[in-house]
Protein backbone atom coordinates (compact mmCIF):
# COMPACT_ATOMS: atom_id res chain seq x y z
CA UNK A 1 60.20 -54.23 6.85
CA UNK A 2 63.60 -53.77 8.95
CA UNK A 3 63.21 -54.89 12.22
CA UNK A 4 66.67 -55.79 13.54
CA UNK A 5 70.40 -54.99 12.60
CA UNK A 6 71.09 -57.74 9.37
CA UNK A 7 74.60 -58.64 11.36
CA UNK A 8 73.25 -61.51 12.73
CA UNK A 9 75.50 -61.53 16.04
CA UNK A 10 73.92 -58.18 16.79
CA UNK A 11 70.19 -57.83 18.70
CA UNK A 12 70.02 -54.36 18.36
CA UNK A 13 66.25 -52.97 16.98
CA UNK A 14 65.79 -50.81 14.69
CA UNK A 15 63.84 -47.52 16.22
CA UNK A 16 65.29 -44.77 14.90
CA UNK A 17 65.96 -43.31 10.86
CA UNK A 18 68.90 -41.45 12.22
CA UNK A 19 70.54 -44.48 13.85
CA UNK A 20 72.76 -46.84 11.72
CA UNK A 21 72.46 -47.59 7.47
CA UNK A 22 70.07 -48.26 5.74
CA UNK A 23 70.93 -50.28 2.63
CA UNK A 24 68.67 -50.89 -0.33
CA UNK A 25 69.74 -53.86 -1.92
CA UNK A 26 68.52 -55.39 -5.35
CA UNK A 27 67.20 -59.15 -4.82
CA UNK A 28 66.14 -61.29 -7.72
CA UNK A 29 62.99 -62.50 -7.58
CA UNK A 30 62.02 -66.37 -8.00
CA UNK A 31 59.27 -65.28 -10.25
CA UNK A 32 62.85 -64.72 -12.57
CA UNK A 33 63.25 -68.39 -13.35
CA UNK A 34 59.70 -68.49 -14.73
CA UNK A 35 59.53 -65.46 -16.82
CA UNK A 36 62.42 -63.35 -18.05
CA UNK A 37 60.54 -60.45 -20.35
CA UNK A 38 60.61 -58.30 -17.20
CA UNK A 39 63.15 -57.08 -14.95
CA UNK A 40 63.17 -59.47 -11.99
CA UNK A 41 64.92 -57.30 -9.32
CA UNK A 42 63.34 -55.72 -6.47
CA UNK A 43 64.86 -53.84 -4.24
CA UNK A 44 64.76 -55.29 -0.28
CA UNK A 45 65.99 -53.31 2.77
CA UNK A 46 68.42 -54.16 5.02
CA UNK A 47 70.09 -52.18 8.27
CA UNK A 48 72.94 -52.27 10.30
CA UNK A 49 72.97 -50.63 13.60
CA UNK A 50 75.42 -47.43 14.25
CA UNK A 51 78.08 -50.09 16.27
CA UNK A 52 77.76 -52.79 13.75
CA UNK A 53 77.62 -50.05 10.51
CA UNK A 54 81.26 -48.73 11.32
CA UNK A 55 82.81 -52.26 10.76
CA UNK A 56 80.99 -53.44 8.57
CA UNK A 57 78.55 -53.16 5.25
CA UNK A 58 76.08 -55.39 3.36
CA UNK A 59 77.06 -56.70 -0.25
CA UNK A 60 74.86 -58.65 -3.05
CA UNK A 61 77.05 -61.44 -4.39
CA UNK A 62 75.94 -64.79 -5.75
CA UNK A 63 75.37 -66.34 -2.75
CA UNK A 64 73.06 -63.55 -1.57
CA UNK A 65 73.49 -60.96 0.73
CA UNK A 66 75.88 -61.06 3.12
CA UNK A 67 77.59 -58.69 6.08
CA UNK A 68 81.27 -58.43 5.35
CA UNK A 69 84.16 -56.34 7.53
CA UNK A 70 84.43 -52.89 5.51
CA UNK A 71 88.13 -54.06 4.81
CA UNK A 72 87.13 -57.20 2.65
CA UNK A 73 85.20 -54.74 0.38
């Protein structure tokens, strides 16, 4: 469940649909390492507040998810 913005310099809670994004992000599962006959992905949320959402977005690389400025994308 999304609680908080995922920037972590922010404290801003999340209340509101209309406020921010709302990402929905494929994660691997650690389930993956065990048994690869079925897609491993689920897909986690993640939110960044309307301030923190105009600088910057939320990326799956292979270090995980991360917050990046929207001009590194």
């Amino acid at each position: 469940m999304v609680s908080k913005c995922a920037n972590s310099a922010c404290s801003a809670t999340f209340r509101y649909m209309h406020e921010g994004t709302l990402f929905h992000l494929p994660i691997e599962s650690a389930a993956s390492e065990k048994a690869a006959s079925y897609d491993p992905r689920t897909l986690e949320s993640f939110w960044l507040c309307g301030e923190c959402s105009r600088k910057m977005t939320i990326i799956s690389d292979t270090s995980g998810i991360v917050v990046v400025p929207l001009q590194q994308r």
